[in-house]
Protein backbone atom coordinates (compact mmCIF):
# COMPACT_ATOMS: atom_id res chain seq x y z
CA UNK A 1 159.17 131.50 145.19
CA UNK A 2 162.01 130.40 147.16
CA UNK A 3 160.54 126.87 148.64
CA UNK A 4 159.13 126.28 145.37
CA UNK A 5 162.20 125.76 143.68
CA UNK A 6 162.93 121.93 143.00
CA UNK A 7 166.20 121.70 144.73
CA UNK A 8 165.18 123.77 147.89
CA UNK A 9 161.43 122.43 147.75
CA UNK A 10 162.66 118.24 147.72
CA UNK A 11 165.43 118.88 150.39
CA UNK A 12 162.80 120.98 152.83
CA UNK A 13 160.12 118.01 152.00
CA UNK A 14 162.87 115.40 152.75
CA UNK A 15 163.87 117.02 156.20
CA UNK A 16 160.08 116.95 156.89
CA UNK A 17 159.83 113.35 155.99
CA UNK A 18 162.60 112.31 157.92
CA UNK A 19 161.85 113.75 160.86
CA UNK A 20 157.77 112.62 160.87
CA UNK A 21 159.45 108.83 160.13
CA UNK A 22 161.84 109.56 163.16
CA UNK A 23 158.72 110.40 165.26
CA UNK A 24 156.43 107.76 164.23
CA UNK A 25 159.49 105.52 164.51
CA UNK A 26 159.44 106.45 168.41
CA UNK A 27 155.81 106.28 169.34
CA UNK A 28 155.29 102.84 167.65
CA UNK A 29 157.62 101.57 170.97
CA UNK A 30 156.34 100.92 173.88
CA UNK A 31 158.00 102.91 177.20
CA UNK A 32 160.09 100.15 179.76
CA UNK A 33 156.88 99.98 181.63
CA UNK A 34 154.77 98.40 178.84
CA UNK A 35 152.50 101.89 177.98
CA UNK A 36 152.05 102.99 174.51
CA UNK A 37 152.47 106.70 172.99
CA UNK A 38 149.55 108.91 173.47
CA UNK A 39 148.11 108.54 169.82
CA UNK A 40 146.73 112.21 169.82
CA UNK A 41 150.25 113.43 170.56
CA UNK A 42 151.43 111.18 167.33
CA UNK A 43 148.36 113.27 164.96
CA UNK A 44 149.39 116.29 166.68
CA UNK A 45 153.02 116.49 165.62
CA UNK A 46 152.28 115.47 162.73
CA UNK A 47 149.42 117.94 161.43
CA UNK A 48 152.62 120.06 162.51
CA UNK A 49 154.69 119.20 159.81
CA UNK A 50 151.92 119.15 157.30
CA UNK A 51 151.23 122.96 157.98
CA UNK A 52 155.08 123.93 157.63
CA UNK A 53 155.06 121.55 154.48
CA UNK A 54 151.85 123.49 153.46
CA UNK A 55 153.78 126.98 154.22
CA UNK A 56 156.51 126.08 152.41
CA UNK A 57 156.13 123.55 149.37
CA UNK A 58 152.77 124.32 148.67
CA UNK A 59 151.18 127.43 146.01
CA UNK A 60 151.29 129.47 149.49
CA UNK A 61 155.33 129.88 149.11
CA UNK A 62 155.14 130.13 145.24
CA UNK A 63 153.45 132.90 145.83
CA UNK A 64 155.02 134.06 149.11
CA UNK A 65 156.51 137.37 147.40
CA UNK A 66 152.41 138.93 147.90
CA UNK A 67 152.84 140.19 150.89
CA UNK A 68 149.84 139.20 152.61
CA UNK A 69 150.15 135.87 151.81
CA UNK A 70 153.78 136.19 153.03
CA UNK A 71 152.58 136.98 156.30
CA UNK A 72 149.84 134.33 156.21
CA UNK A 73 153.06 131.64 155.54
CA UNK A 74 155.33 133.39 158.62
CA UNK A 75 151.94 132.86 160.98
CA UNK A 76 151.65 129.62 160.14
CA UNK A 77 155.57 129.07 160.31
CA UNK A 78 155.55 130.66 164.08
CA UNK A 79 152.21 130.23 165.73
CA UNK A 80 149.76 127.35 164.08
CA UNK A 81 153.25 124.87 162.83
CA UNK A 82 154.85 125.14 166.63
CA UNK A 83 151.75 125.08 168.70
CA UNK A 84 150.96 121.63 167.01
CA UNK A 85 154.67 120.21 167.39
CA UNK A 86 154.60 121.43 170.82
CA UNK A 87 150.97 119.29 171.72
CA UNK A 88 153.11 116.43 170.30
CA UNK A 89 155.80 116.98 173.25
CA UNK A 90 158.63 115.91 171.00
CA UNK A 91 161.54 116.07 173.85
CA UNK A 92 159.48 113.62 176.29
CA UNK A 93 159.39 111.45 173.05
CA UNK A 94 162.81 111.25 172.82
CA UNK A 95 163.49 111.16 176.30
CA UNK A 96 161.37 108.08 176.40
CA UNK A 97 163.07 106.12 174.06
CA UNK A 98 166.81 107.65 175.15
CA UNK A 99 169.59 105.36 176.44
CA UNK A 100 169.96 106.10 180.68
CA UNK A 101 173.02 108.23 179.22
CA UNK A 102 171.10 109.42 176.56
CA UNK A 103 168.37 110.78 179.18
CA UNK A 104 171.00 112.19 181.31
CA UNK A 105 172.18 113.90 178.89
CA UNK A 106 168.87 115.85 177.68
CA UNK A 107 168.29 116.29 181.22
CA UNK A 108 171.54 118.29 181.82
CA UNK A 109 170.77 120.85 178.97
CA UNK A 110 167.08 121.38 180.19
CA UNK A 111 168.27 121.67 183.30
CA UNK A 112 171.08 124.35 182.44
CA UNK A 113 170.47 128.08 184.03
CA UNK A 114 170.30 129.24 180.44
CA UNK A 115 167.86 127.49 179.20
CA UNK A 116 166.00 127.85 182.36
CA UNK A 117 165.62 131.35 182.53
CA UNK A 118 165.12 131.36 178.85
CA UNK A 119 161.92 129.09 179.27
CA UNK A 120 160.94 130.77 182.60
CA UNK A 121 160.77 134.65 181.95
CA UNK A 122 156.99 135.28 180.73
CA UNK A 123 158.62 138.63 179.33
CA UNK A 124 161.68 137.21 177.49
CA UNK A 125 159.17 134.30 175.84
CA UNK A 126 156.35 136.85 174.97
CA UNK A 127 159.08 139.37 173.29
CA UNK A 128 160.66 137.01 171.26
CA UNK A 129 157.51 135.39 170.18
CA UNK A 130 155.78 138.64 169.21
CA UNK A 131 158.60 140.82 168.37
CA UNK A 132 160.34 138.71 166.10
CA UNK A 133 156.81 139.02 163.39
CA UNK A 134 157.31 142.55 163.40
CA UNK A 135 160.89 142.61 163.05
CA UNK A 136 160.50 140.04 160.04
CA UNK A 137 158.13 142.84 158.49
CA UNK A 138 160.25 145.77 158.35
CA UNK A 139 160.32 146.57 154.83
CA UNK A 140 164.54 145.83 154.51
CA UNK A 141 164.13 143.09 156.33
CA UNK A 142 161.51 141.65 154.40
CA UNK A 143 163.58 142.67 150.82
CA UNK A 144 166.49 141.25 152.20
CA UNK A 145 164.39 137.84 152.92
CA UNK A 146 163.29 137.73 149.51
CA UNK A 147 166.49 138.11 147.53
CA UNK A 148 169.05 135.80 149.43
CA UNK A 149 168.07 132.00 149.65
CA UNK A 150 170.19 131.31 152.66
CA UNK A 151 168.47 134.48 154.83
CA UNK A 152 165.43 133.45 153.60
CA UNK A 153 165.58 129.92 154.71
CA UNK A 154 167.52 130.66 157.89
CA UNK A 155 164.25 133.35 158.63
CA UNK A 156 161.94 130.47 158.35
CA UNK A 157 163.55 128.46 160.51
CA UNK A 158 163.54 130.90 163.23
CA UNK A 159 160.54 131.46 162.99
CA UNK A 160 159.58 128.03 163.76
CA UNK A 161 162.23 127.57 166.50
CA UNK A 162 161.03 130.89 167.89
CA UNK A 163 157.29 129.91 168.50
CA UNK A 164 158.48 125.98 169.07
CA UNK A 165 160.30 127.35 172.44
CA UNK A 166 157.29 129.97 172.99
CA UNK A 167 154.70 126.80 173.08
CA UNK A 168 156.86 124.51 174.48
CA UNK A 169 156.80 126.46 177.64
CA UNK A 170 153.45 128.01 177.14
CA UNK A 171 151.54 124.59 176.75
CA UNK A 172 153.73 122.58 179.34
CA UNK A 173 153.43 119.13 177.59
CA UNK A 174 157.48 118.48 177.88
CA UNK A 175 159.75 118.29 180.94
CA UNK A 176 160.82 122.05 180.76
CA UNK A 177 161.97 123.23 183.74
CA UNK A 178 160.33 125.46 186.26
CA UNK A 179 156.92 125.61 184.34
CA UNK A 180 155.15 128.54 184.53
CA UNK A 181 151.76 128.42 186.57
CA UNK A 182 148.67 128.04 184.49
CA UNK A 183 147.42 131.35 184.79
CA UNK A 184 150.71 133.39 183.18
CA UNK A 185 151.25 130.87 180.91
CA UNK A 186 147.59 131.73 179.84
CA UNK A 187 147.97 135.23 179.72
CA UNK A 188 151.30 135.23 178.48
CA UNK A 189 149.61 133.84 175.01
CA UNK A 190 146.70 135.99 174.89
CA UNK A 191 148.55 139.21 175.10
CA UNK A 192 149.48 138.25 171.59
CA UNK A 193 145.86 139.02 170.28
CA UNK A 194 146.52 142.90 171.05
CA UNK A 195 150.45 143.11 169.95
CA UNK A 196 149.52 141.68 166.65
CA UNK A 197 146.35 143.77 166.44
CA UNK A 198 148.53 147.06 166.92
CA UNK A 199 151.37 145.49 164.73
CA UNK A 200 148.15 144.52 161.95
CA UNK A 201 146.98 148.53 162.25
CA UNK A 202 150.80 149.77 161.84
CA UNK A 203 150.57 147.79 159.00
CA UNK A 204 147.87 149.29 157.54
CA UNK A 205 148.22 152.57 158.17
CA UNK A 206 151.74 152.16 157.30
CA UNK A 207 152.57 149.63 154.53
CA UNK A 208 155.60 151.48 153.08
CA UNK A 209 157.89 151.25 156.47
CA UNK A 210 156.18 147.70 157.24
CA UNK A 211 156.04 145.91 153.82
CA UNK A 212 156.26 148.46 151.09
CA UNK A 213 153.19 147.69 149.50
CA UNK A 214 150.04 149.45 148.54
CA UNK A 215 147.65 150.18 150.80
CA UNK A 216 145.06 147.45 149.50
CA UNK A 217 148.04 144.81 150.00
CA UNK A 218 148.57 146.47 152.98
CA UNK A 219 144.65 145.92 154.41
CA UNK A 220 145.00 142.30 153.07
CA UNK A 221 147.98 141.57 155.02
CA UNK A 222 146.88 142.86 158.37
CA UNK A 223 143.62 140.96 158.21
CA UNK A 224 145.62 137.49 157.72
CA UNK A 225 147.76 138.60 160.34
CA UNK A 226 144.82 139.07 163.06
CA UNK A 227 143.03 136.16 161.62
CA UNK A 228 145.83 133.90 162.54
CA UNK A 229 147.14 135.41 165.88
CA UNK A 230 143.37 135.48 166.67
CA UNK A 231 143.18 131.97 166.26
CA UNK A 232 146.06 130.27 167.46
CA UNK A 233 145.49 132.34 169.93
CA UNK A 234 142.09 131.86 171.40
CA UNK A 235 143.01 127.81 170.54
CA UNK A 236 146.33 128.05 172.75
CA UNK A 237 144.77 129.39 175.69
CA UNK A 238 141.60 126.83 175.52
CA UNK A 239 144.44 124.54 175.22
CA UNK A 240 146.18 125.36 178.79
CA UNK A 241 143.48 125.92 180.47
CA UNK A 242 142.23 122.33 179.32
CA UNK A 243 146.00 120.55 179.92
CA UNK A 244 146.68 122.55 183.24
CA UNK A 245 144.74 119.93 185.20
CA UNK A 246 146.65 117.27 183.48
CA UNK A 247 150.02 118.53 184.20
CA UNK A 248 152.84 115.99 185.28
CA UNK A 249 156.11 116.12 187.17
CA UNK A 250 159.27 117.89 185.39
CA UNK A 251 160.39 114.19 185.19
CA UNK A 252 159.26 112.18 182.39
CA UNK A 253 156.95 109.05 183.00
CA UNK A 254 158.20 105.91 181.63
């Protein structure tokens, strides 16, 4: 629909491709100390972008006005797209390759109360994260989505910022302060599975108030929505559980 138009479709695929060069642009240099970018980290972010490039200049947003394959496109946009940029720890990228001012700099806004307690509250971070899908189903909500561009695009990117702060914190692989310990940070993704299985039934019991579709729409939509949260995740948590003995200092290696 939408991100299918040429206009909208080449600028979103030239924002992609701009910021994938800017990455790969980064981890080709070697750190001050001689070491070399973490290659996985490098596939990681990338296979990012391809799934929001996939979400949204692909057949999946041509034909994002279905509404289960609308909420297919918003998991991908929030929960697989984020959890991949996140394994590719964009900030310690950039922190890496930063000017001493530069790095200063970054470090003051991470370091700022607001951002702390922003990336430090379990509740605040699970909320947002699983809150925001249902919000972005409410049947006006979801109309008003689909018949003004800028809302629509401005939705999308939340959605991505939304679950790019939620992993970010959740799979510790950038210098945010005051990490959470393993064990929250665990649980704190896989109380997701239930939400979105209680949002998923609401929407099938209730498709009118949710997405104002049939009921057979309805059934359609919730099982993308569990297959997704389901997976990302069950991934997510095998993730931290897997990174948590890796974990470095706040500070960024050089």
């Amino acid at each position: 629909m939408w991100m299918t138009d040429g206009s909208v479709a080449s600028a979103g695929l030239a924002v992609e491709l701009a910021v994938g060069c800017a990455y790969l642009s980064a981890a080709m240099r070697r750190s001050p100390r001689g070491r070399r970018w973490p290659p996985g980290r490098t596939a990681a972010f990338i296979a990012g972008l391809l799934v929001i490039a996939l979400a949204l200049d692909s057949p999946i947003a041509a034909h994002d006005d279905v509404p289960s394959i609308h909420v297919l496109q918003h998991g991908m946009l929030m929960m697989l797209a984020p959890m991949l940029l996140a394994l590719g720890a964009p900030v310690s990228l950039a922190m890496r390759t930063m000017s001493s001012v530069g790095r200063r700099r970054a470090r003051a806004v991470l370091d700022d109360p607001s951002v702390r307690r922003l990336l430090t509250r379990p509740v605040v971070l699970i909320a947002d994260y699983n809150l925001t899908m249902a919000v972005m189903l409410v049947a006006p909500v979801y109309r008003l989505t689909e018949r003004h561009l800028a809302i629509h695009i401005a939705a999308h990117f939340y959605l991505v910022l939304c679950g790019f702060l939620f992993w970010t914190a959740m799979l510790a692989r950038d210098p945010v302060p005051g990490r959470l310990p393993q064990q929250a940070r665990r649980r704190a993704v896989m109380v997701g599975i239930p939400l979105n299985l209680a949002l998923a039934a609401a929407v099938a019991l209730a498709p009118g108030v949710l997405i104002g579709a049939g009921h057979r729409e309805a059934a359609a939509s919730a099982q993308a929505l569990v297959a997704v949260t389901v997976l990302t995740s069950v991934f997510g948590a095998a993730l931290i559980s897997r990174l948590g003995i890796r974990l470095t200092r706040v500070a960024v290696r050089g």
